[in-house]
C-alpha atoms as a PDB file:
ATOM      1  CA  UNK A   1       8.874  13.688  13.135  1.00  0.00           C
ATOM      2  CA  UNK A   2       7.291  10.740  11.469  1.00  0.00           C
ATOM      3  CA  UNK A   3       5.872   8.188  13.480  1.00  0.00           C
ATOM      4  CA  UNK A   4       7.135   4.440  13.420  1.00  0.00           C
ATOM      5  CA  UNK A   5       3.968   1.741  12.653  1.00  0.00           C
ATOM      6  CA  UNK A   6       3.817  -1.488  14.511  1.00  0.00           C
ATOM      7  CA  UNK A   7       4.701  -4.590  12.629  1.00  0.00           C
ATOM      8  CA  UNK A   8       1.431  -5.875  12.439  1.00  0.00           C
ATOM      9  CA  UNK A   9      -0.379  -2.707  11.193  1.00  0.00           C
ATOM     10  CA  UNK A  10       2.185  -2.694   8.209  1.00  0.00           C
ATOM     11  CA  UNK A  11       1.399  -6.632   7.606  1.00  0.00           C
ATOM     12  CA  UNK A  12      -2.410  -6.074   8.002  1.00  0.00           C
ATOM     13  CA  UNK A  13      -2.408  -3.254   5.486  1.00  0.00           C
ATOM     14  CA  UNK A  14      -0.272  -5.945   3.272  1.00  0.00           C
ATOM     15  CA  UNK A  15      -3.408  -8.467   3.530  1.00  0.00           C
ATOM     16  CA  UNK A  16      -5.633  -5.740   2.679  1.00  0.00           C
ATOM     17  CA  UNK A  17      -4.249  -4.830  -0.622  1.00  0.00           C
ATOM     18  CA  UNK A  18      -3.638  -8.899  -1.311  1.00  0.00           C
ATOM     19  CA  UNK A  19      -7.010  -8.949  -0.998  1.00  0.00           C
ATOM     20  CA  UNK A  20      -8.959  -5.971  -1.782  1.00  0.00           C
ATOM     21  CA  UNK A  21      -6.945  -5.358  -4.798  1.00  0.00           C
ATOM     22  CA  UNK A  22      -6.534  -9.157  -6.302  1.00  0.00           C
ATOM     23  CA  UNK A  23      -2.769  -9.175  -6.101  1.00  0.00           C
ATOM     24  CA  UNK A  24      -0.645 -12.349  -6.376  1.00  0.00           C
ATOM     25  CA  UNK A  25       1.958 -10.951  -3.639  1.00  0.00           C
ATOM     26  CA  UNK A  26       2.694  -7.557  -1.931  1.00  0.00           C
ATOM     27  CA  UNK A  27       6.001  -6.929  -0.535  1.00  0.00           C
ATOM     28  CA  UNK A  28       6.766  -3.950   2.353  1.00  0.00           C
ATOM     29  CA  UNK A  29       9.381  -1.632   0.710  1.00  0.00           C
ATOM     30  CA  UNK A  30       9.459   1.128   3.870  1.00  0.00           C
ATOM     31  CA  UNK A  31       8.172   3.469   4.927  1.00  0.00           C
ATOM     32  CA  UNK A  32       8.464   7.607   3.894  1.00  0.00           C
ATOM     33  CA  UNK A  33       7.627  10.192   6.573  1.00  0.00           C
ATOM     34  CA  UNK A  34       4.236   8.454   7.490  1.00  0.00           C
ATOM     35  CA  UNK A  35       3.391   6.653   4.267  1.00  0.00           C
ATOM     36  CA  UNK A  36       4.316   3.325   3.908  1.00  0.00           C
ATOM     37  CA  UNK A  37       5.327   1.824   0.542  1.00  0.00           C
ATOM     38  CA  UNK A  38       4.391  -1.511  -0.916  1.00  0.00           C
ATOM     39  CA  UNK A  39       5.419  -3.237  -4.682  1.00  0.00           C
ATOM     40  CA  UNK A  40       3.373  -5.946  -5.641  1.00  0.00           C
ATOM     41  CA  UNK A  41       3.066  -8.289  -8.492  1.00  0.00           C
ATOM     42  CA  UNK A  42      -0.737  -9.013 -10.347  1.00  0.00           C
ATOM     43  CA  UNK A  43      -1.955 -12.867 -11.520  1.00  0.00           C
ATOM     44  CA  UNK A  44      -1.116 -11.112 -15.314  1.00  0.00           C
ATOM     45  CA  UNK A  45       2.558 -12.701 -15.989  1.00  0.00           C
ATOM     46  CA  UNK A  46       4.705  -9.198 -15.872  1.00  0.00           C
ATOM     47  CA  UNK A  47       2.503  -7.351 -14.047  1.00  0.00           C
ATOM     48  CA  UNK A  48       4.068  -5.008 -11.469  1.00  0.00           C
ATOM     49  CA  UNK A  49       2.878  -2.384  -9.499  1.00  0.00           C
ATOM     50  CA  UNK A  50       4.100   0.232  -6.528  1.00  0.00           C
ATOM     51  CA  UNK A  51       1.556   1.463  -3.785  1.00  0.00           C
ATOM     52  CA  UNK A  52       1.744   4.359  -1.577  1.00  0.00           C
ATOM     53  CA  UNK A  53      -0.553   4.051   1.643  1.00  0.00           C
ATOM     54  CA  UNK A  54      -1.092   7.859   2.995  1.00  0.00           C
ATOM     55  CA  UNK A  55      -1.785   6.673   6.387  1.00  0.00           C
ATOM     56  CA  UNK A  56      -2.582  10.092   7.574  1.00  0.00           C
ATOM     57  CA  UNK A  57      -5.620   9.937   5.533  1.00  0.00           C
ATOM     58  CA  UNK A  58      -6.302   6.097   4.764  1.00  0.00           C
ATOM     59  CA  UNK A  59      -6.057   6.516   1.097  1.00  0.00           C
ATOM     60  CA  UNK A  60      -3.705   4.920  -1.469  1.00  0.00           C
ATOM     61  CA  UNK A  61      -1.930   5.991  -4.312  1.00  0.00           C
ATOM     62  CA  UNK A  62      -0.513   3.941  -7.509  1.00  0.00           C
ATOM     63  CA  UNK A  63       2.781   5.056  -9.276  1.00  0.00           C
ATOM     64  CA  UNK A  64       1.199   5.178 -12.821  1.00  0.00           C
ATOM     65  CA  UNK A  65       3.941   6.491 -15.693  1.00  0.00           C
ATOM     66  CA  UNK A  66       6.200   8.029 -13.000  1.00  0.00           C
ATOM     67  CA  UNK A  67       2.851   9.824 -11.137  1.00  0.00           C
ATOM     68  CA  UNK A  68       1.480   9.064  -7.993  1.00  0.00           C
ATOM     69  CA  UNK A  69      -2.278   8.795  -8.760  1.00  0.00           C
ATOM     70  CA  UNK A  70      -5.446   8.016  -6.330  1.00  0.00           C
ATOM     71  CA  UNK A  71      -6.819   5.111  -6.535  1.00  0.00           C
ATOM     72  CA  UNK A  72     -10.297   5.871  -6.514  1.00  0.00           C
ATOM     73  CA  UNK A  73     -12.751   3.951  -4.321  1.00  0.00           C
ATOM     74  CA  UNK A  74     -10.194   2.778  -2.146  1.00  0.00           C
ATOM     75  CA  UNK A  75      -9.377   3.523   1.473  1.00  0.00           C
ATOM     76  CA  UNK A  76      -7.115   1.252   4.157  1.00  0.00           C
ATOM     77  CA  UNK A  77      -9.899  -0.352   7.085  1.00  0.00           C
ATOM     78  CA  UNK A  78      -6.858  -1.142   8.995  1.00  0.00           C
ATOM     79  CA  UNK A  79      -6.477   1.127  12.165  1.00  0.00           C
ATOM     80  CA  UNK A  80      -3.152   1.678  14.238  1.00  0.00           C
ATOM     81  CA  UNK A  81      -3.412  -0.040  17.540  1.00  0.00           C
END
């Protein structure tokens, strides 16, 4: 069974890519078994991208031509109260 994240672990992750990442704006999509999904839109006019936060292991992944692929260098500091 999956396990159901607090509202403001899901927004804190949501600052952390906003940041981290230099997105214009990240929006929550849901969440998968225990990853959550985020889209988010870049300062590049058309620029759109889809995130998938393993929160078992603190990584996350880009969907890149219809792959999910590691972003490298990258893990979530947020922690689950």
């Amino acid at each position: 069974m999956s396990k159901v994240y607090s509202r403001m672990y899901i927004e804190s992750v949501k600052l952390e890519l906003l940041n981290r990442l230099g997105l214009k704006q990240v929006y929550y999509k849901g969440q998968t078994g225990d990853d959550l999904l985020y889209e988010a839109s870049g300062f590049d006019r058309g620029t759109e991208h889809k995130f998938c936060v393993r929160t078992k292991t603190g990584t996350i992944e880009e969907l890149v031509a219809g792959k999910w692929m590691k972003v490298r260098s990258f893990s979530i500091k947020s922690k689950e109260l």
